[in-house]
N, C-alpha and C. Protein backbone atom coordinates (compact mmCIF):
# COMPACT_ATOMS: atom_id res chain seq x y z
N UNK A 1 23.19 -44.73 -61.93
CA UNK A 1 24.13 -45.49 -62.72
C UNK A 1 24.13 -46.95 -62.30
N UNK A 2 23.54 -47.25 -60.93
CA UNK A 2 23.88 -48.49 -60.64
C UNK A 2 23.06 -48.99 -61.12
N UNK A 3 21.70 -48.53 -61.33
CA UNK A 3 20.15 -49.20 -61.29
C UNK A 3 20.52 -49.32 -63.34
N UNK A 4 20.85 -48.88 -63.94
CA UNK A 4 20.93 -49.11 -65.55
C UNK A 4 22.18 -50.39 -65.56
N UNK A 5 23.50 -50.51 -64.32
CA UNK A 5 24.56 -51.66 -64.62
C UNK A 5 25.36 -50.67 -65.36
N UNK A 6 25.74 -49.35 -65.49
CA UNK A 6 27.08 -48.83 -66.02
C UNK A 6 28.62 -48.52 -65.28
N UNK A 7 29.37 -48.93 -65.44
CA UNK A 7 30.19 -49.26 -65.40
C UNK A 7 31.67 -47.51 -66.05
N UNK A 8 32.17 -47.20 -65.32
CA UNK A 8 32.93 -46.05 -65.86
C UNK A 8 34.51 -46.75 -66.32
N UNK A 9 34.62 -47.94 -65.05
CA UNK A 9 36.15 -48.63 -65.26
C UNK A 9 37.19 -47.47 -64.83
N UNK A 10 37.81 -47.37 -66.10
CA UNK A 10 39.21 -46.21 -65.28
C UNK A 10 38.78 -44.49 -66.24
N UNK A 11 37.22 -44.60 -66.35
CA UNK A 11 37.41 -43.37 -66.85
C UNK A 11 36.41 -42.59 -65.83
N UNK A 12 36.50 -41.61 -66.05
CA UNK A 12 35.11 -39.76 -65.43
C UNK A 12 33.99 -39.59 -65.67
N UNK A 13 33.38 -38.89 -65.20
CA UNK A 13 31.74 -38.95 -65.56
C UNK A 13 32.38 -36.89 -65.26
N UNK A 14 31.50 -36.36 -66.24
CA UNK A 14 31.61 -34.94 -66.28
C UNK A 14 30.19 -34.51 -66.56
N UNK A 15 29.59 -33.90 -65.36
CA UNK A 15 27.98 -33.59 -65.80
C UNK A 15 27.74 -32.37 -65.60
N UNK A 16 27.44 -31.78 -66.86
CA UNK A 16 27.15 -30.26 -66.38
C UNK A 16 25.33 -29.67 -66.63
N UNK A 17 24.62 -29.48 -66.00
CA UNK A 17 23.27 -28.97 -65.63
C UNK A 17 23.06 -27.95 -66.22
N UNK A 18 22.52 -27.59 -67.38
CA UNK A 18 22.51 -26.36 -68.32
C UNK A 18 20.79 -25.60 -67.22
N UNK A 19 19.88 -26.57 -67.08
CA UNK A 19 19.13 -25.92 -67.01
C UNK A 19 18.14 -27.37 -65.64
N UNK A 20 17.58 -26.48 -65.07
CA UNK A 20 16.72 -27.30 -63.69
C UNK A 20 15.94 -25.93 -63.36
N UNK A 21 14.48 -25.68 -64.20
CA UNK A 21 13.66 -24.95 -63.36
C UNK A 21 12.54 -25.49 -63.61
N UNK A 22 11.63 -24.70 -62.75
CA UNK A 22 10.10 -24.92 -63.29
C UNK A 22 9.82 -23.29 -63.55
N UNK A 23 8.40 -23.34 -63.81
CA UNK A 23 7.75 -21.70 -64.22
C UNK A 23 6.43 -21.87 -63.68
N UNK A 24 5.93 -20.46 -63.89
CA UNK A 24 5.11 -20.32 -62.59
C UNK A 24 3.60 -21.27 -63.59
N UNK A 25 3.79 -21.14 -64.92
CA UNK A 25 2.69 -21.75 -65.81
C UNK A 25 2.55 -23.50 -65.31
N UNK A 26 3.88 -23.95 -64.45
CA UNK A 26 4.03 -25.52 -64.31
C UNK A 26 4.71 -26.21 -65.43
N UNK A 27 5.37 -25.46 -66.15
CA UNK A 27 6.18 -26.38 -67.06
C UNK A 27 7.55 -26.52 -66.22
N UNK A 28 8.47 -27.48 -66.09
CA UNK A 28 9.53 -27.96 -65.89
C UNK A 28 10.39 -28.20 -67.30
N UNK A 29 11.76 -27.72 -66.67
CA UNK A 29 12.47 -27.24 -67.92
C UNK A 29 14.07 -28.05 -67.31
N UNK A 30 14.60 -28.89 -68.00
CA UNK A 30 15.36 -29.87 -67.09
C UNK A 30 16.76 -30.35 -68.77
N UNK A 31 17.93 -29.61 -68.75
CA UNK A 31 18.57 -30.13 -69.69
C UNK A 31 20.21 -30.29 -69.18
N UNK A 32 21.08 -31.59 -69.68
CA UNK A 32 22.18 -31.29 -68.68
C UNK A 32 22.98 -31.85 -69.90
N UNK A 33 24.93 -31.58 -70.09
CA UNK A 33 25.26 -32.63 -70.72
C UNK A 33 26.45 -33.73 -70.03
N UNK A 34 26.33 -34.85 -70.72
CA UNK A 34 27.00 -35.89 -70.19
C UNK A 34 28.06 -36.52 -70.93
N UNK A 35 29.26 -36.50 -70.17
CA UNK A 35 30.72 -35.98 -70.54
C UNK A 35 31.74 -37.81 -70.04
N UNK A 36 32.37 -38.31 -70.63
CA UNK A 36 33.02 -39.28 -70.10
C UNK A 36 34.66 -38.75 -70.60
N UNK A 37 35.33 -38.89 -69.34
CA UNK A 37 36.70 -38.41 -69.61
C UNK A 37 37.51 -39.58 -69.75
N UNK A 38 38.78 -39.28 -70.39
CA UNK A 38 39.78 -40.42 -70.28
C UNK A 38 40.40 -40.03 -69.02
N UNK A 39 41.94 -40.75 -68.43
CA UNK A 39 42.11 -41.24 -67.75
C UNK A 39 43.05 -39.59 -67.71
N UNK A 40 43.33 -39.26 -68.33
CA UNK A 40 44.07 -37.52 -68.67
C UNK A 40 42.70 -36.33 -68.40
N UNK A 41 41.94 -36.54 -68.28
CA UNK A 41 40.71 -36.04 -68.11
C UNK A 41 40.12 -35.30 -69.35
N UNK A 42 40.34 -35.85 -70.29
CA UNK A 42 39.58 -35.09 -72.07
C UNK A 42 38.45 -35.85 -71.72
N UNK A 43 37.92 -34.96 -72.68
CA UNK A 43 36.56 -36.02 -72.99
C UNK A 43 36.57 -36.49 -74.39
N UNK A 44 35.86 -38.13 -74.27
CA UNK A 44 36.00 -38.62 -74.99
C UNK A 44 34.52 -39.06 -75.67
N UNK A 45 33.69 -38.75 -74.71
CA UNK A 45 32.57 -39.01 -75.23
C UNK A 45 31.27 -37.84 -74.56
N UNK A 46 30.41 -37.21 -75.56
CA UNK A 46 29.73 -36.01 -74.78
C UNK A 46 28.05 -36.71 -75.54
N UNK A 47 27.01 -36.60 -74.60
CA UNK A 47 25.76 -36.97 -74.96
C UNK A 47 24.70 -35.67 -74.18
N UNK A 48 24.02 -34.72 -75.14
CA UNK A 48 23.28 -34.21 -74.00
C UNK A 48 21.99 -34.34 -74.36
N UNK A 49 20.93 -34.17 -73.57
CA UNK A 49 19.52 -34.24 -72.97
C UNK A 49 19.02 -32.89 -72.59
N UNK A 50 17.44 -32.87 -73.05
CA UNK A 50 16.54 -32.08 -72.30
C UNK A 50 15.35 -32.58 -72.71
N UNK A 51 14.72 -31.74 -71.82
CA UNK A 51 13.06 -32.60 -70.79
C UNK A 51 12.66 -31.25 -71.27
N UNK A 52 11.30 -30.95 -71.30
CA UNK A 52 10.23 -29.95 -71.20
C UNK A 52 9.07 -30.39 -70.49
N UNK A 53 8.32 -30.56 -69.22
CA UNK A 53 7.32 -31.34 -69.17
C UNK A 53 6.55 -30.10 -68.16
N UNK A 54 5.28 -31.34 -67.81
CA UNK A 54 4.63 -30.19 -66.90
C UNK A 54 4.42 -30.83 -65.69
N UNK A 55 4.33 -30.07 -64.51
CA UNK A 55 3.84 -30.88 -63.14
C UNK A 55 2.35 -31.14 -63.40
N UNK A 56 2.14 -32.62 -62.34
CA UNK A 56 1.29 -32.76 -62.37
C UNK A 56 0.06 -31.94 -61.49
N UNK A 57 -0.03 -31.51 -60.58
CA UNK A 57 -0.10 -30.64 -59.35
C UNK A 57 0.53 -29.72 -59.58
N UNK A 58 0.09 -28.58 -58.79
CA UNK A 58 0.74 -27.13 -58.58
C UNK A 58 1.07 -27.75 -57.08
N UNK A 59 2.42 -26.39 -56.67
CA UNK A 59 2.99 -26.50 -55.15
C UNK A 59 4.45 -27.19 -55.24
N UNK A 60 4.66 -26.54 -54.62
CA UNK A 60 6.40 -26.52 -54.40
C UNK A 60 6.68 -28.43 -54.08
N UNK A 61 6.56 -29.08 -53.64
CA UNK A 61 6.40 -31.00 -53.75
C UNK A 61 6.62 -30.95 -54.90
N UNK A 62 5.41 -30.51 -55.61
CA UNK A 62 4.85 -31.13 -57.07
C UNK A 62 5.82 -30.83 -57.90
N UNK A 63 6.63 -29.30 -57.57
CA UNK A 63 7.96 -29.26 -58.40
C UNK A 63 8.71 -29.88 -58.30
N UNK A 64 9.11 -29.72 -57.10
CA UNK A 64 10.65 -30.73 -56.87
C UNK A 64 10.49 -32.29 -57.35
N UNK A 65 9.41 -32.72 -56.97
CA UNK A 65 9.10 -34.29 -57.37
C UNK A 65 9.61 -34.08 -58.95
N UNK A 66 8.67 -33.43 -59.85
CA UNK A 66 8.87 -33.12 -60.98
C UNK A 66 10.26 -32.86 -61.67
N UNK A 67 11.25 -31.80 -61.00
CA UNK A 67 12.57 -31.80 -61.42
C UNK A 67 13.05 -32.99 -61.21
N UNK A 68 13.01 -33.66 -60.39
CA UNK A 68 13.88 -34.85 -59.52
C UNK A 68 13.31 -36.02 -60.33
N UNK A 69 12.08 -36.41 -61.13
CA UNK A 69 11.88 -37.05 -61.89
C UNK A 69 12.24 -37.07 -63.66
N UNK A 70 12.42 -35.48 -64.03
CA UNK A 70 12.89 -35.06 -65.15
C UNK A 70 13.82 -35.52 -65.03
N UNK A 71 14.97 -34.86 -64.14
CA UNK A 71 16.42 -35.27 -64.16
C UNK A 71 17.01 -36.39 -63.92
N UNK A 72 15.69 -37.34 -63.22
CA UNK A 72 16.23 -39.08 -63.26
C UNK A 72 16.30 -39.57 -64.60
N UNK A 73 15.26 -38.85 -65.49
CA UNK A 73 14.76 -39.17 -67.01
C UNK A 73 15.69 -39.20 -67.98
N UNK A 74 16.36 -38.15 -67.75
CA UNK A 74 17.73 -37.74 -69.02
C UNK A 74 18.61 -38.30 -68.33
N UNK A 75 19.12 -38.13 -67.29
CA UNK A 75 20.31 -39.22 -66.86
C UNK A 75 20.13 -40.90 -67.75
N UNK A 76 18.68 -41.48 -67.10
CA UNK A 76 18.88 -42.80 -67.54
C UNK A 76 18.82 -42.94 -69.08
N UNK A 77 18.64 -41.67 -70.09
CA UNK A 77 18.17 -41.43 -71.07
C UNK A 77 19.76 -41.72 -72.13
N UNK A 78 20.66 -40.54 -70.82
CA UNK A 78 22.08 -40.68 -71.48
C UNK A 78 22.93 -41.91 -71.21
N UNK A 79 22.37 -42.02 -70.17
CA UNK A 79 23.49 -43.64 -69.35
C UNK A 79 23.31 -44.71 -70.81
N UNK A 80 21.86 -44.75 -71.29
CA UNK A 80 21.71 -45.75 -72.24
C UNK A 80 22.43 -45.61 -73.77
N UNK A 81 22.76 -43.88 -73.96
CA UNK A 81 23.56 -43.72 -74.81
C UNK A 81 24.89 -43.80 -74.73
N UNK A 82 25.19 -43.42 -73.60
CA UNK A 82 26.95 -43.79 -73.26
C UNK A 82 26.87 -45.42 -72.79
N UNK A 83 26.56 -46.23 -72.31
CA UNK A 83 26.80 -47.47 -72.62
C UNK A 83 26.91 -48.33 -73.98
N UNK A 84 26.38 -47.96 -75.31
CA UNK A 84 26.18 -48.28 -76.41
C UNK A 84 27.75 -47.80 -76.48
N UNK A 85 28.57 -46.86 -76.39
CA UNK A 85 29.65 -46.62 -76.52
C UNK A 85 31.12 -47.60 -76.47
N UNK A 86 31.80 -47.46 -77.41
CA UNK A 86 33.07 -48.59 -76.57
C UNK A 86 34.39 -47.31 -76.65
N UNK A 87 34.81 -47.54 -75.26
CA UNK A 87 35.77 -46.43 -74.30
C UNK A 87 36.46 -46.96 -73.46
């Protein structure tokens, strides 16, 4: 959030992780949604994301690198949609 400049002010960030695996074929499977609450804790704004990709490499690294790069992906994917927002 810092590296995009977003800003929450007096509201929540609500993130829920539907999905973070890989498979044994090497596809990575990465979908979460992204929730901004008011100050009562509703949400006022919901954006969600998912990734399908494949590692580049086989081996347990090559996954985690892989999730941990998916899931940087849709984060900065949604940050850019909830900033377009006015809240």
């Amino acid at each position: 959030m810092n590296k995009d400049k977003f800003s929450l002010k007096d509201h929540g960030l609500e993130v829920y992780v539907a999905r973070f695996q890989g498979s044994e074929s090497g596809k990575i499977y990465v979908s979460a949604s992204f929730s901004v609450l008011n100050a009562q804790g509703l949400r006022i704004k919901t954006v969600s994301r998912q990734l399908e990709t494949r590692q580049v490499e086989p081996g347990y690294d090559a996954l985690v690198f892989a999730l941990r790069a998916g899931f940087d992906r849709i984060c900065h994917e949604a940050i850019l949609d909830l900033k377009e927002s006015k809240f």
